[in-house]
C-alpha atoms as a PDB file:
ATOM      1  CA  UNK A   1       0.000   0.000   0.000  1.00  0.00           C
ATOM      2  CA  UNK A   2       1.537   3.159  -1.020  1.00  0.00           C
ATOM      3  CA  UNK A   3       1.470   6.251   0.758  1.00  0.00           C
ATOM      4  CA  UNK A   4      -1.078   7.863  -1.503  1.00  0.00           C
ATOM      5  CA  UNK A   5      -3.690   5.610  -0.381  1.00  0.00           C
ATOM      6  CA  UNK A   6      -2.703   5.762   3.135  1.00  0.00           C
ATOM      7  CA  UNK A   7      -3.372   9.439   3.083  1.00  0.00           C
ATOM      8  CA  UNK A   8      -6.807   8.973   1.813  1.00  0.00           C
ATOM      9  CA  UNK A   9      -7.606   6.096   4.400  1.00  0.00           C
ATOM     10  CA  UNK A  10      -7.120   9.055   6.844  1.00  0.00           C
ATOM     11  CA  UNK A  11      -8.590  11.398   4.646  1.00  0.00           C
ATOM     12  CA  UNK A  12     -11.469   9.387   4.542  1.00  0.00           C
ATOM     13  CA  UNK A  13     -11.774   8.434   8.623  1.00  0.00           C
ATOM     14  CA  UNK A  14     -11.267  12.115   9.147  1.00  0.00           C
ATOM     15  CA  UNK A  15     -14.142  13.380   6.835  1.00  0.00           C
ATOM     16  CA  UNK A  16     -16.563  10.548   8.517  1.00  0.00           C
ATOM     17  CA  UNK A  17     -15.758  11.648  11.972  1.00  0.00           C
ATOM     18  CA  UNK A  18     -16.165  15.169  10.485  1.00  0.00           C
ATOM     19  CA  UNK A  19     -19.886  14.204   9.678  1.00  0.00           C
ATOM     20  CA  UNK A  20     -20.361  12.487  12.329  1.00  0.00           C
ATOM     21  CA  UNK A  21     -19.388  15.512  14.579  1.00  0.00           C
ATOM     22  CA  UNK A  22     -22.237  17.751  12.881  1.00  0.00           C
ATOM     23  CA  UNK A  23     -25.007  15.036  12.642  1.00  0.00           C
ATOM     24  CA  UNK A  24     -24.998  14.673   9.046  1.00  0.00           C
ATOM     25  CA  UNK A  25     -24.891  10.898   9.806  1.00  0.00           C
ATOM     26  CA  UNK A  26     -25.786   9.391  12.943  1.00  0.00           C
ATOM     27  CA  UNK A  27     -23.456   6.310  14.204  1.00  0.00           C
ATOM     28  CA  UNK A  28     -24.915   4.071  16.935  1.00  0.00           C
ATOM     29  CA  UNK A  29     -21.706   3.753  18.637  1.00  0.00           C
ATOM     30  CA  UNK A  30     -23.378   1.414  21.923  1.00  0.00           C
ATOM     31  CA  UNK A  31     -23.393  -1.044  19.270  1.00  0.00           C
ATOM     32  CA  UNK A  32     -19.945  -0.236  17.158  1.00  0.00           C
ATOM     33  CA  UNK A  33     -17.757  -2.288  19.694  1.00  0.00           C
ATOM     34  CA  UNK A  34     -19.153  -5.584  19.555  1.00  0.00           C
ATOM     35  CA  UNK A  35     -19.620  -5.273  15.764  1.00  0.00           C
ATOM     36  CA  UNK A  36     -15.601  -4.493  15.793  1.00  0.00           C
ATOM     37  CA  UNK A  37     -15.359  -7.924  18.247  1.00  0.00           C
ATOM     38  CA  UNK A  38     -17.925  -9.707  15.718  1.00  0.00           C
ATOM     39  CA  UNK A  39     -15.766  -8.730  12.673  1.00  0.00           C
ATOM     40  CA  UNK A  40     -12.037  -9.635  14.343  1.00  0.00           C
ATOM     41  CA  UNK A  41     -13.780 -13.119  14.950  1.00  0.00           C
ATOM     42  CA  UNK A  42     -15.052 -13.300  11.602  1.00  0.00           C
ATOM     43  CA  UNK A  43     -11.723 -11.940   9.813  1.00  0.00           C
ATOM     44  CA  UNK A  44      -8.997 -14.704  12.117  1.00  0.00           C
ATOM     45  CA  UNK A  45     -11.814 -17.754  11.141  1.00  0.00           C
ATOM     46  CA  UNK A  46     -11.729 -16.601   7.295  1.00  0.00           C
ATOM     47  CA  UNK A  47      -7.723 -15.697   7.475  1.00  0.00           C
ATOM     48  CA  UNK A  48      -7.107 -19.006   9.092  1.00  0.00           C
ATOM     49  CA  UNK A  49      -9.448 -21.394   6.783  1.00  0.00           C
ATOM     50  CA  UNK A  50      -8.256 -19.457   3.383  1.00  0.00           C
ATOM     51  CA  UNK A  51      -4.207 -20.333   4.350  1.00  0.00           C
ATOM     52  CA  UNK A  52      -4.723 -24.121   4.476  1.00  0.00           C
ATOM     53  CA  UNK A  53      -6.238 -24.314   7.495  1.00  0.00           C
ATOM     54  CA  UNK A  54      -2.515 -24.905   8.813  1.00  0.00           C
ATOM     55  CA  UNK A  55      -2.466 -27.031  12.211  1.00  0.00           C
ATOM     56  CA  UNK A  56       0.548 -24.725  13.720  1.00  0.00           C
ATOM     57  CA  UNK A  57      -2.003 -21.957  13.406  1.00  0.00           C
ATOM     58  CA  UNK A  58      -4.981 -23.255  15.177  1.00  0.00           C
ATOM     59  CA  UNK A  59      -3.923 -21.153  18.512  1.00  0.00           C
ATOM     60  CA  UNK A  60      -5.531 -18.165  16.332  1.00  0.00           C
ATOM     61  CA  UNK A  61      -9.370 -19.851  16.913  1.00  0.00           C
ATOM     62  CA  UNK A  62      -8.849 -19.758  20.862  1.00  0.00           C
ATOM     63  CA  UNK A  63      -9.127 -15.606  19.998  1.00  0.00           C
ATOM     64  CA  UNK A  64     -11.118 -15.704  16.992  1.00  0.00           C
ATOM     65  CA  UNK A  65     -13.983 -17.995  18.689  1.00  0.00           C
ATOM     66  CA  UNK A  66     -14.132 -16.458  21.601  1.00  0.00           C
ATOM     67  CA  UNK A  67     -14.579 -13.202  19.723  1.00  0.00           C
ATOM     68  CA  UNK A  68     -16.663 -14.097  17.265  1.00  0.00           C
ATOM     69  CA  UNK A  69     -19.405 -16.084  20.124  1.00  0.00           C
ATOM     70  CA  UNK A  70     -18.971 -12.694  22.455  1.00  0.00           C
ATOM     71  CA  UNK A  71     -19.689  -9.974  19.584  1.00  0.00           C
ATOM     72  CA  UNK A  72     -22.545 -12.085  18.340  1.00  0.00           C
ATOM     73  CA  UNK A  73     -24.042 -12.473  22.156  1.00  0.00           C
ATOM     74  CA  UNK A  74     -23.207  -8.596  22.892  1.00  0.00           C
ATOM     75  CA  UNK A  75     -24.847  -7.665  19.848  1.00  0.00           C
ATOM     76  CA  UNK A  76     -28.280  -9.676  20.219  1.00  0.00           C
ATOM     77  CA  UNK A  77     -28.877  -9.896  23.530  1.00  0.00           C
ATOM     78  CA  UNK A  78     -30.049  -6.573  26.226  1.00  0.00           C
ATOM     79  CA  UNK A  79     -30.223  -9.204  28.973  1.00  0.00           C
ATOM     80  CA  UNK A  80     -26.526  -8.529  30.265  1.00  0.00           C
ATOM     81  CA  UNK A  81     -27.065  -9.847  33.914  1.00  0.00           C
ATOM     82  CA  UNK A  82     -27.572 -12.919  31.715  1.00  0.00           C
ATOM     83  CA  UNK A  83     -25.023 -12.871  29.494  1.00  0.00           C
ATOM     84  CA  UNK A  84     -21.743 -12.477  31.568  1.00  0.00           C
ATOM     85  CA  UNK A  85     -22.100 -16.166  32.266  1.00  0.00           C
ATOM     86  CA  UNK A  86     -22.008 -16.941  28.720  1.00  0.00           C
ATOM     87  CA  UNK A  87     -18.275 -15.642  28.042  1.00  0.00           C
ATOM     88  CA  UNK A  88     -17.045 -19.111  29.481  1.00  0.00           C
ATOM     89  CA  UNK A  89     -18.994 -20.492  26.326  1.00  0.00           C
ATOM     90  CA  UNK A  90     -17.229 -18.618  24.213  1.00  0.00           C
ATOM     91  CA  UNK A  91     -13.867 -19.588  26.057  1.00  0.00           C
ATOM     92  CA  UNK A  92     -15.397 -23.503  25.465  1.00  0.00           C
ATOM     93  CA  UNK A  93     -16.168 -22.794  22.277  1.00  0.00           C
ATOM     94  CA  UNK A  94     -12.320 -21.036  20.896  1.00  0.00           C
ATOM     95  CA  UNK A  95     -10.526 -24.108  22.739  1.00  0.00           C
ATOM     96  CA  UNK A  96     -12.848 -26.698  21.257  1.00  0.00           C
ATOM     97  CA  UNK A  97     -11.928 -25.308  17.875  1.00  0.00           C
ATOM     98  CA  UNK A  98      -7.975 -25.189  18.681  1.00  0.00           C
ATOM     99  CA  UNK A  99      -8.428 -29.167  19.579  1.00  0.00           C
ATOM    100  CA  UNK A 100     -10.462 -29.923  16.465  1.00  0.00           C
ATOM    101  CA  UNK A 101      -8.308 -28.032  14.241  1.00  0.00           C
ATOM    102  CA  UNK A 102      -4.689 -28.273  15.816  1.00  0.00           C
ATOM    103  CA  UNK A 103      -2.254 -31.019  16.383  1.00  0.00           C
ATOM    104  CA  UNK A 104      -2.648 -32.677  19.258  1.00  0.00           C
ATOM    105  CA  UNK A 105      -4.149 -30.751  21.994  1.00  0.00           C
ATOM    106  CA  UNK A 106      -6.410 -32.244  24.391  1.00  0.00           C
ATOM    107  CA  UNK A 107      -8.521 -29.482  25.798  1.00  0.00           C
ATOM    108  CA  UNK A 108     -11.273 -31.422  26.186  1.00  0.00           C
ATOM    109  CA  UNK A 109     -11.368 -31.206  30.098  1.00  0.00           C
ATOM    110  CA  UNK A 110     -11.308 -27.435  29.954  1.00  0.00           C
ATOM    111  CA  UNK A 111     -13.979 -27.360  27.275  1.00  0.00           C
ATOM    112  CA  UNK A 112     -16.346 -29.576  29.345  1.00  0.00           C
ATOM    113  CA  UNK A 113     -15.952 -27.367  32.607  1.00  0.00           C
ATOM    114  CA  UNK A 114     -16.291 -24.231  31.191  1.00  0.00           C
ATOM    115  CA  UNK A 115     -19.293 -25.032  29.520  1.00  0.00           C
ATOM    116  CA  UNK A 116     -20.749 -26.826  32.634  1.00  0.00           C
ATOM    117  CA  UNK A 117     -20.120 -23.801  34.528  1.00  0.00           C
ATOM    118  CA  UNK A 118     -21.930 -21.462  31.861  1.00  0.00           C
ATOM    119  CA  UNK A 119     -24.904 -23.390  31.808  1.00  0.00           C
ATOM    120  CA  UNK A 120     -24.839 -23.906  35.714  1.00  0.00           C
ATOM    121  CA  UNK A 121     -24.242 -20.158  36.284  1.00  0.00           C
ATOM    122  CA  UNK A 122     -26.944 -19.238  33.527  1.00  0.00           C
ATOM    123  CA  UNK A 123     -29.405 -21.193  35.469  1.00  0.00           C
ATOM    124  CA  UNK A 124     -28.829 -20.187  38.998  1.00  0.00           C
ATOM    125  CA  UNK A 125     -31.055 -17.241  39.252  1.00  0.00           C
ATOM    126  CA  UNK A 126     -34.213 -19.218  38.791  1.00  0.00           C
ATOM    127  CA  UNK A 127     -33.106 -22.536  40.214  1.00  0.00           C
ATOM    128  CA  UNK A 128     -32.557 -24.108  43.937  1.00  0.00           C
ATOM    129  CA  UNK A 129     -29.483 -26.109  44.303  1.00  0.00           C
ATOM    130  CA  UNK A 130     -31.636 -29.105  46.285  1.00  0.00           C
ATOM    131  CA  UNK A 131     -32.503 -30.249  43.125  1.00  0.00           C
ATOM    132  CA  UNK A 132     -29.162 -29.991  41.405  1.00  0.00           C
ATOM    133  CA  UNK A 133     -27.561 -32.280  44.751  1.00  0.00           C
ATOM    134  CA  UNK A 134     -29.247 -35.941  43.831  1.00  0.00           C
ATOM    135  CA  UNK A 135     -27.708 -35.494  39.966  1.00  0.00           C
ATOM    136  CA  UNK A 136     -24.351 -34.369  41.150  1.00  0.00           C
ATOM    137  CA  UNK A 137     -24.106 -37.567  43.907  1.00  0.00           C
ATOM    138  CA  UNK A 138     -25.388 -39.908  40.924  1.00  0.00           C
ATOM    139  CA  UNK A 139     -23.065 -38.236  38.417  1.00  0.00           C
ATOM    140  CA  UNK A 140     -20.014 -38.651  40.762  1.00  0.00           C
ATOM    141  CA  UNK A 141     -20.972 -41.864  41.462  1.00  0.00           C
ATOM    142  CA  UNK A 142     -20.874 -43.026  37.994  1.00  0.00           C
ATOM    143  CA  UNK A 143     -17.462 -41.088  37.371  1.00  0.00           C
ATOM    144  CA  UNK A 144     -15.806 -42.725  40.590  1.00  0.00           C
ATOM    145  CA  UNK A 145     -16.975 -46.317  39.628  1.00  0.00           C
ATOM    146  CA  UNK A 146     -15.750 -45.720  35.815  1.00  0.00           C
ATOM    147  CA  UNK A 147     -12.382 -44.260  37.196  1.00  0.00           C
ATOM    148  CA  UNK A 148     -11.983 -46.705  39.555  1.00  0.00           C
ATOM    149  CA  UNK A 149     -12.918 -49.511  36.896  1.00  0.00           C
ATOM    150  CA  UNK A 150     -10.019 -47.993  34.781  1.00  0.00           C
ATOM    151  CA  UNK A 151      -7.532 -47.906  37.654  1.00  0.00           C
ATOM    152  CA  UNK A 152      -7.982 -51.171  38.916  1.00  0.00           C
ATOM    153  CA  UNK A 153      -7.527 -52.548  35.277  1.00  0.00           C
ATOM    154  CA  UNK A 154      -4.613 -50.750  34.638  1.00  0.00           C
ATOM    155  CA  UNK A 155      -2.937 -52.306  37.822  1.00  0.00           C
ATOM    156  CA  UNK A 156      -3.671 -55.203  37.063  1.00  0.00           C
ATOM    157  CA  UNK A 157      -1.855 -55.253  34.203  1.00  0.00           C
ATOM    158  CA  UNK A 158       0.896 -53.933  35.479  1.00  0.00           C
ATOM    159  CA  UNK A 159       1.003 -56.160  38.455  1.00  0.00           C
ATOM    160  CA  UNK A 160       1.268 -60.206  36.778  1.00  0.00           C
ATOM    161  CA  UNK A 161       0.843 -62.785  39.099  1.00  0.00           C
ATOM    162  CA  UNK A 162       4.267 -65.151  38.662  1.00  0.00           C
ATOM    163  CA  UNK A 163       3.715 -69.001  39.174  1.00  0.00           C
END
């Protein structure tokens, strides 16, 4: 880009804030920022898919996710003591797209908890946590008896009984 067109770049921002300044257009500016967070979300998914979709480049949809889920829940949704618990989604949602896309990361834990705690958190206004108890017991029940079923198997074949 020469410096010609550089010049009218700023000519050009310079004569829309001009306008802007005496009303000639109106900007909505509440809802310029999360546009700006929608279109850096859009613009790293579309950079990174057009170069190959490169696995040594997947760290870029941790960023790009997250900012493409936030600017699109900022932009449609007024219900903001609602939303704040949605930005671990769109944490969930950038490191499930680095493990789908990159080599061989395993964020799967991460992804799971997050999202858990969004959906728990979204739901706590309304709901009492004596229902939420009984599932939580039966869940950790079923995770200790899996886990435990794994452990015991793997030490048993590490430990051979000689005869």
């Amino acid at each position: 880009m020469g410096k010609f067109s550089k010049y009218l770049i700023f000519l050009a921002i310079g004569v829309f804030f001009t306008l802007e300044t005496f009303h000639i257009i109106d900007v909505y500016w509440t809802n310029l920022w999360p546009l700006l967070m929608f279109a850096l979300g859009v613009t790293i998914h579309v950079f990174y898919f057009l170069s190959g979709s490169r696995k040594n480049l997947a760290f870029l949809l941790l960023p790009g996710g997250m900012s493409l889920s936030l600017g699109n829940l900022v932009l449609s949704d007024d219900n903001y003591h609602f939303v704040w618990s949605l930005y671990l989604l769109g944490m969930a949602l950038g490191l499930f797209e680095w493990q789908i896309f990159g080599e061989n990361e395993d964020f799967s834990t991460p992804v799971m908890l997050s999202a858990a705690l969004a959906v728990l958190i979204m739901f706590s206004d309304g709901f009492s946590y004596i229902y939420l108890w009984p599932f939580l017991f039966v869940g950790g029940c079923v995770y200790l008896i899996y886990y435990k079923k794994q452990y015991v198997s793997s030490l048993l074949k590490i430990i051979k009984p000689t005869r």
